[in-house]
C-alpha atoms as a PDB file:
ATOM      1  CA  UNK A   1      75.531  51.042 136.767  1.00  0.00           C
ATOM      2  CA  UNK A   2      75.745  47.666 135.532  1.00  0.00           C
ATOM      3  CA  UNK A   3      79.926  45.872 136.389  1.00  0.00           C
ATOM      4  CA  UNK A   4      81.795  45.422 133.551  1.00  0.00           C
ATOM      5  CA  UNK A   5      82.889  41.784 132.546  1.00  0.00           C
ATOM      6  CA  UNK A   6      86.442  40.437 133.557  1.00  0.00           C
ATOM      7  CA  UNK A   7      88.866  39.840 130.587  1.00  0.00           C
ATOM      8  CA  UNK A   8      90.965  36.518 131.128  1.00  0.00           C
ATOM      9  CA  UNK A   9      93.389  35.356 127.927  1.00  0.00           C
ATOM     10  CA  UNK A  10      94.040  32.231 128.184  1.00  0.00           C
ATOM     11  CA  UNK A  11      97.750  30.413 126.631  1.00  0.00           C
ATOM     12  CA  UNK A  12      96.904  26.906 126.343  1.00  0.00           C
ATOM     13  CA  UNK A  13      99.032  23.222 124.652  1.00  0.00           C
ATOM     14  CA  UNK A  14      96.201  21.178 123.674  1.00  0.00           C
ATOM     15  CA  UNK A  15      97.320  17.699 123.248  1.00  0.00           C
ATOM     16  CA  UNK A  16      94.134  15.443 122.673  1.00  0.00           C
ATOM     17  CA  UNK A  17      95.217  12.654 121.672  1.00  0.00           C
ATOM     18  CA  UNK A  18      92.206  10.534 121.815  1.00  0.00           C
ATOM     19  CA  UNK A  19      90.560  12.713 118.775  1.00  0.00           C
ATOM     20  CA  UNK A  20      94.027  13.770 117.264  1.00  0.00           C
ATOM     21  CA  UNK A  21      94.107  16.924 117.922  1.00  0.00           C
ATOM     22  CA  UNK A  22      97.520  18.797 118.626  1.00  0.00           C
ATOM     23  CA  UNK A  23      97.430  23.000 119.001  1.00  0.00           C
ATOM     24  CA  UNK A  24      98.696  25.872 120.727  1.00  0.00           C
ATOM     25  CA  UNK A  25      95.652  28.031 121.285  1.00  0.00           C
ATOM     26  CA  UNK A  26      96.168  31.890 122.263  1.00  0.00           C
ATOM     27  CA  UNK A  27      92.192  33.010 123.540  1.00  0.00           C
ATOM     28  CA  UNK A  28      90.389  35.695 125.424  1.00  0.00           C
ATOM     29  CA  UNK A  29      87.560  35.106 127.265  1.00  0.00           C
ATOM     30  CA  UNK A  30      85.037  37.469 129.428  1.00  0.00           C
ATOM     31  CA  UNK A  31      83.645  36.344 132.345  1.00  0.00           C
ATOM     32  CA  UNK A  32      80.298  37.831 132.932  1.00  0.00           C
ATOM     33  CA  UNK A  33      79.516  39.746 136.331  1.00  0.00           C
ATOM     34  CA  UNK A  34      77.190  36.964 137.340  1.00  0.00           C
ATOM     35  CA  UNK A  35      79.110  34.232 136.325  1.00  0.00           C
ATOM     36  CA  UNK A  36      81.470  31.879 138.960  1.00  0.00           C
ATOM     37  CA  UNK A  37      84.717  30.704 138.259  1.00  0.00           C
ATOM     38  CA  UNK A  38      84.067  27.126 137.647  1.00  0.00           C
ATOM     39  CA  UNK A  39      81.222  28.310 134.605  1.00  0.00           C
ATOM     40  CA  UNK A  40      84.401  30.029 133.197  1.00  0.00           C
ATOM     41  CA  UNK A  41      86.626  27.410 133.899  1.00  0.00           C
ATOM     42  CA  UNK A  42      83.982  24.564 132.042  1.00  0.00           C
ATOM     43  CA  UNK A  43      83.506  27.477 129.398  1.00  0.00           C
ATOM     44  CA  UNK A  44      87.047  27.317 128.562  1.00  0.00           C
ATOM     45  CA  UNK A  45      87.025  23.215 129.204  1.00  0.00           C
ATOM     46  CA  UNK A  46      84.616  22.500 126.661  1.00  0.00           C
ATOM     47  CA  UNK A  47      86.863  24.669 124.255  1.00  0.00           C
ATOM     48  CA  UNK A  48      89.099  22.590 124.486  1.00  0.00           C
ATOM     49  CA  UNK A  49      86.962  18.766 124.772  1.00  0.00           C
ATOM     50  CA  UNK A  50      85.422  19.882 121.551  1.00  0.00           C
ATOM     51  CA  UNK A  51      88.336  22.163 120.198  1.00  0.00           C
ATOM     52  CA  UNK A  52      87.699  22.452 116.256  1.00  0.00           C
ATOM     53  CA  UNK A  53      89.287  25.419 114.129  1.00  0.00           C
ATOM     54  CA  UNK A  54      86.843  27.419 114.069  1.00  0.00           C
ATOM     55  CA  UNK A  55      85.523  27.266 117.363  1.00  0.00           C
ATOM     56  CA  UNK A  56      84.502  30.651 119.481  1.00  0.00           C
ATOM     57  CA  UNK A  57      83.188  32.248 122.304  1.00  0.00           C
ATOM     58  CA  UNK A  58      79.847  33.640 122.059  1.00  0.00           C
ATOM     59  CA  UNK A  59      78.239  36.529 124.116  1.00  0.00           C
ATOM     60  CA  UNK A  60      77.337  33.474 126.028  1.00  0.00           C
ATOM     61  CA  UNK A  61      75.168  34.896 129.161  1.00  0.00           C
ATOM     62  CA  UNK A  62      75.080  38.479 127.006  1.00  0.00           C
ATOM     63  CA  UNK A  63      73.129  36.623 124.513  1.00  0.00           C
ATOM     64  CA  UNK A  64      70.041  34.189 125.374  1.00  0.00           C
ATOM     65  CA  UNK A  65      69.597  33.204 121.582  1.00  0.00           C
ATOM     66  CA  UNK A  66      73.031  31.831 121.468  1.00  0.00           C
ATOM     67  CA  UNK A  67      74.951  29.263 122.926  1.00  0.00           C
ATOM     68  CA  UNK A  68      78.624  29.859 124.352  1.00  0.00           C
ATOM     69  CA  UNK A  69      80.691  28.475 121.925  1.00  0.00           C
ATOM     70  CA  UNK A  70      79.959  28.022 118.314  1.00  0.00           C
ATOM     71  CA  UNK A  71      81.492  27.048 115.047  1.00  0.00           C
ATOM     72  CA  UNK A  72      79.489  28.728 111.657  1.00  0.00           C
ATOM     73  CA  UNK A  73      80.230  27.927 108.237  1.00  0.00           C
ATOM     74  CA  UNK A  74      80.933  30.026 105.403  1.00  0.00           C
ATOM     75  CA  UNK A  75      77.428  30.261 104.715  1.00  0.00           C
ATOM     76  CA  UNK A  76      76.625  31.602 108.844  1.00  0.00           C
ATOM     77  CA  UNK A  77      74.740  28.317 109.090  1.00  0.00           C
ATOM     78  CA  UNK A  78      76.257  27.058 112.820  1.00  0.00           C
ATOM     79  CA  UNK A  79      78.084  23.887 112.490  1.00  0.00           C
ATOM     80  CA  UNK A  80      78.977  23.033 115.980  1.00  0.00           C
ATOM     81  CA  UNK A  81      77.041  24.562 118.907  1.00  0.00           C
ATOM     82  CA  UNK A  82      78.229  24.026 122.354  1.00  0.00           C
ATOM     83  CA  UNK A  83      76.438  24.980 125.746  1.00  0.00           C
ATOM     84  CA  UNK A  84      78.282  24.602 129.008  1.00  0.00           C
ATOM     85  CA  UNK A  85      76.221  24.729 132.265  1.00  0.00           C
ATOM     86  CA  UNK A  86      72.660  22.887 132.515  1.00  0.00           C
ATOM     87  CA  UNK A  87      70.212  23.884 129.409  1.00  0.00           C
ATOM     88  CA  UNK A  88      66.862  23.122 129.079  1.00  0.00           C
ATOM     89  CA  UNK A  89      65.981  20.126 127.043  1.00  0.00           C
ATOM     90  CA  UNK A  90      63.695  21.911 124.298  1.00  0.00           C
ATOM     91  CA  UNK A  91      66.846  24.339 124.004  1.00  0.00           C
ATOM     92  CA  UNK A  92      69.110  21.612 122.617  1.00  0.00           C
ATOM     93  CA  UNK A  93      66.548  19.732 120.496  1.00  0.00           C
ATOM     94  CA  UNK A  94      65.944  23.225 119.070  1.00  0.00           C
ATOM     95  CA  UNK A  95      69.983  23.336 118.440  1.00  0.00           C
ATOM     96  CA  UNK A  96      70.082  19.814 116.951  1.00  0.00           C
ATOM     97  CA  UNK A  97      67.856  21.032 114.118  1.00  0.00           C
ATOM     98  CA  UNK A  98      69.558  23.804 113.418  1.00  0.00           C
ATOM     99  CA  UNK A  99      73.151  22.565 113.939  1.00  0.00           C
ATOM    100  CA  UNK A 100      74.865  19.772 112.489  1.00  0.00           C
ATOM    101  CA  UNK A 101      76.625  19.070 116.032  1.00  0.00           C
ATOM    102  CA  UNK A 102      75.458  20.059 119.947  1.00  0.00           C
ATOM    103  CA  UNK A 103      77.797  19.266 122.592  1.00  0.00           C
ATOM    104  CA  UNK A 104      76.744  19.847 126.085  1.00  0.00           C
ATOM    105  CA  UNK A 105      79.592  19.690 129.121  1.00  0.00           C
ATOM    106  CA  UNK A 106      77.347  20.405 132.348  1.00  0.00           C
ATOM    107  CA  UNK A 107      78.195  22.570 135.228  1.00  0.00           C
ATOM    108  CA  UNK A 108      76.411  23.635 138.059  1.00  0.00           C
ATOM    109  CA  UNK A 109      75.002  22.473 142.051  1.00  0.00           C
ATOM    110  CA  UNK A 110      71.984  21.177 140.025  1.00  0.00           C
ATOM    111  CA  UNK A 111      73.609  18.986 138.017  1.00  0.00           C
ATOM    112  CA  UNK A 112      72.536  15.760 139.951  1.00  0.00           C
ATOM    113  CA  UNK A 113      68.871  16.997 139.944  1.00  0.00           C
ATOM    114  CA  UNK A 114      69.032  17.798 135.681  1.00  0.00           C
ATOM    115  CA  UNK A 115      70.287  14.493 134.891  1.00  0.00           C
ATOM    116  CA  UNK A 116      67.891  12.776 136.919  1.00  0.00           C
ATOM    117  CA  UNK A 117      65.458  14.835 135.380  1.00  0.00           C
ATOM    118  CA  UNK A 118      66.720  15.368 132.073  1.00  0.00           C
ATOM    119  CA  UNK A 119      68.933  12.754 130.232  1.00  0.00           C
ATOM    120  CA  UNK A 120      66.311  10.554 129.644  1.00  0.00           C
ATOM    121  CA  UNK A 121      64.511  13.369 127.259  1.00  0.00           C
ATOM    122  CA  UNK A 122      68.252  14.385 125.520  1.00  0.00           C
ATOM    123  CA  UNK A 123      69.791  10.929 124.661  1.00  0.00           C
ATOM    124  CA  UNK A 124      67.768  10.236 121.627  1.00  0.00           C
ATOM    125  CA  UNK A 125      69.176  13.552 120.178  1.00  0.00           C
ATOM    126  CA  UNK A 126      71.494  12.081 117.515  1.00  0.00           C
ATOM    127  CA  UNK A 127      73.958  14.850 116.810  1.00  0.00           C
ATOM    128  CA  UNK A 128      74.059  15.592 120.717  1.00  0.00           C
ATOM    129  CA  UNK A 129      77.633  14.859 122.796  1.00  0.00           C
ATOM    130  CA  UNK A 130      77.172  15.222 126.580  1.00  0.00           C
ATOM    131  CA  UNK A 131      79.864  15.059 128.145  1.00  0.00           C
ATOM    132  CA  UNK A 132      80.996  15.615 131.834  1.00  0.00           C
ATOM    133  CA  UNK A 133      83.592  15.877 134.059  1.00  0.00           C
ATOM    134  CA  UNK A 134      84.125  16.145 137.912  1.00  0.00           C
ATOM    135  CA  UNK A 135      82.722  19.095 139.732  1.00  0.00           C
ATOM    136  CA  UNK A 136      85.753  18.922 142.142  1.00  0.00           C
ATOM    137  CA  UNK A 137      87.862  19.578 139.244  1.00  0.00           C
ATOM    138  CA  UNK A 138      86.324  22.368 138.270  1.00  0.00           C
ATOM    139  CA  UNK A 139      85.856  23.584 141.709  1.00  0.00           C
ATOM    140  CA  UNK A 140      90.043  23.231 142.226  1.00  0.00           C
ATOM    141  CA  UNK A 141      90.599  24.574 138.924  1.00  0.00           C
ATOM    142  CA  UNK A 142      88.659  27.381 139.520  1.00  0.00           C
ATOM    143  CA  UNK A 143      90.664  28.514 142.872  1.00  0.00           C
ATOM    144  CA  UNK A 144      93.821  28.834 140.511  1.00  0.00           C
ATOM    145  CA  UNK A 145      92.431  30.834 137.695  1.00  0.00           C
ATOM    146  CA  UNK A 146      93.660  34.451 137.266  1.00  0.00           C
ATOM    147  CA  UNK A 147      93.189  36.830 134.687  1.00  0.00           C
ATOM    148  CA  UNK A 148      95.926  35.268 132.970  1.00  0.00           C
ATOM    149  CA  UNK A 149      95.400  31.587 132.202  1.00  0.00           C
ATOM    150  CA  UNK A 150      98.382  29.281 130.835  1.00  0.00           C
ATOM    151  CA  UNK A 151      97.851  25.786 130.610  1.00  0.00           C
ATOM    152  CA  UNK A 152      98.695  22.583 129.440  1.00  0.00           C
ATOM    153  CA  UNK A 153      96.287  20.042 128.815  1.00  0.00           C
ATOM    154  CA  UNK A 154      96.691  16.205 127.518  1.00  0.00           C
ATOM    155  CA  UNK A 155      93.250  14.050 126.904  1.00  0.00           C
ATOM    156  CA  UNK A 156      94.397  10.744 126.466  1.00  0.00           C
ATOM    157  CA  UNK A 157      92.071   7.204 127.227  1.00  0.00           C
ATOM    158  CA  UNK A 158      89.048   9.683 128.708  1.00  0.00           C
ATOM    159  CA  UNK A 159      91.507  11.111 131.253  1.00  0.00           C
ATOM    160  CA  UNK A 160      92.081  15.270 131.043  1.00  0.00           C
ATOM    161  CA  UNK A 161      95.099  16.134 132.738  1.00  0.00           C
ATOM    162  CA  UNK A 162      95.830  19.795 133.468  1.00  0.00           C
ATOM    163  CA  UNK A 163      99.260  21.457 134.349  1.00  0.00           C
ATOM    164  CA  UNK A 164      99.166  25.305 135.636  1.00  0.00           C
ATOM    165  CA  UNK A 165     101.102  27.372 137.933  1.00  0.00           C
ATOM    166  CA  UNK A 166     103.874  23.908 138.531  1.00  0.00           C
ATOM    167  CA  UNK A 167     100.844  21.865 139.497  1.00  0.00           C
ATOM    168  CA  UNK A 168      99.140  19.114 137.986  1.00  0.00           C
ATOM    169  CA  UNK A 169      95.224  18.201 137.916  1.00  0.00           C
ATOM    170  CA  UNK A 170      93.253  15.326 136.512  1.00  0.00           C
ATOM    171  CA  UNK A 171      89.630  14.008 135.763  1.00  0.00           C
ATOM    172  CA  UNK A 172      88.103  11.710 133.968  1.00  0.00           C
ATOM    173  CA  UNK A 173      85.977  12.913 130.898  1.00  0.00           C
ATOM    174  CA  UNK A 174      82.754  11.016 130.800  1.00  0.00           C
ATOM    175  CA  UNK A 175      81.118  10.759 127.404  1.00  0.00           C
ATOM    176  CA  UNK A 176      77.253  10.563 128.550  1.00  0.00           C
ATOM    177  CA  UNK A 177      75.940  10.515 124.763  1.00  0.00           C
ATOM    178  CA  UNK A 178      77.221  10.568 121.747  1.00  0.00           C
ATOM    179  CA  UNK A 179      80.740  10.882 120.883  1.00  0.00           C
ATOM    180  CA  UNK A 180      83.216  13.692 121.109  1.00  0.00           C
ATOM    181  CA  UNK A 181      85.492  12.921 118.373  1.00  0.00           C
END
């Protein structure tokens, strides 16, 4: 018998005021079986790096055909497709043609390996935003999380910083490619 996912909802003040954006977001979020904390914890980042109105969850892992967040239009043509974690090039070229906007925040051990590997191939994508933050972060973050997730976050000059449970957290936020805005 196959575990059932773990339901987090997650309270978050979104103050990014690099692109302007300014929202109290009320979310819920299931972390797969197989997934660790710090995929959830990115999940949920790259929310909130690349937070537009109609942004939402996927079936992520559930789903191989789709990515974990997406934005669709009125017309169920995707707008904005995000993937967290370290995709295959061909996957997000593939995206780029069918969406007007990829946006890729990386997470994983491999990470150092991919980019070596990989950014050359992914730059040239035109409508691609990579973006990346420190795995440290994540990783202390990630100890924190509980089912319930409250946060406040301010972006300001490429710097996230994160306030939960009376302490406060900060990275930079690296834009690799592209732009986030």
């Amino acid at each position: 018998m196959a575990l059932p996912s773990t339901v987090h909802r997650a309270t978050v003040q979104l103050s990014d005021i690099d692109r302007g954006v300014y929202q109290s977001i009320q979310t819920t979020l299931a972390r797969h079986p197989s997934e660790t904390q710090e995929r959830l914890v990115a999940r949920l980042l790259a929310y909130l790096l690349f937070y537009e109105e109609d942004l939402q969850f996927t079936k992520g892992i559930s789903a191989g055909d789709e990515p974990d967040l997406w934005s669709k239009g009125p017309d169920d043509r995707v707008l904005t497709w995000v993937e967290v974690g370290l995709p295959e090039p061909e996957r997000l070229l593939k995206a780029s043609r069918h969406a007007g906007r990829v946006a890729l925040l990386p997470c994983g051990n491999g990470f150092p390996h991919w980019e070596r590997q990989h950014l050359p191939k992914i730059t040239g994508i035109g409508n691609l935003t990579l973006v990346t933050v420190d795995p440290g972060f994540l990783s202390r973050v990630a100890a924190q999380v509980e089912r319930s997730i409250v946060w406040e976050v301010t972006i300001t000059e490429g710097t996230l910083y994160l306030q939960s449970a009376g302490e406060s957290l900060e990275t930079e936020v690296v834009v690799r490619c592209g732009e986030r805005g």
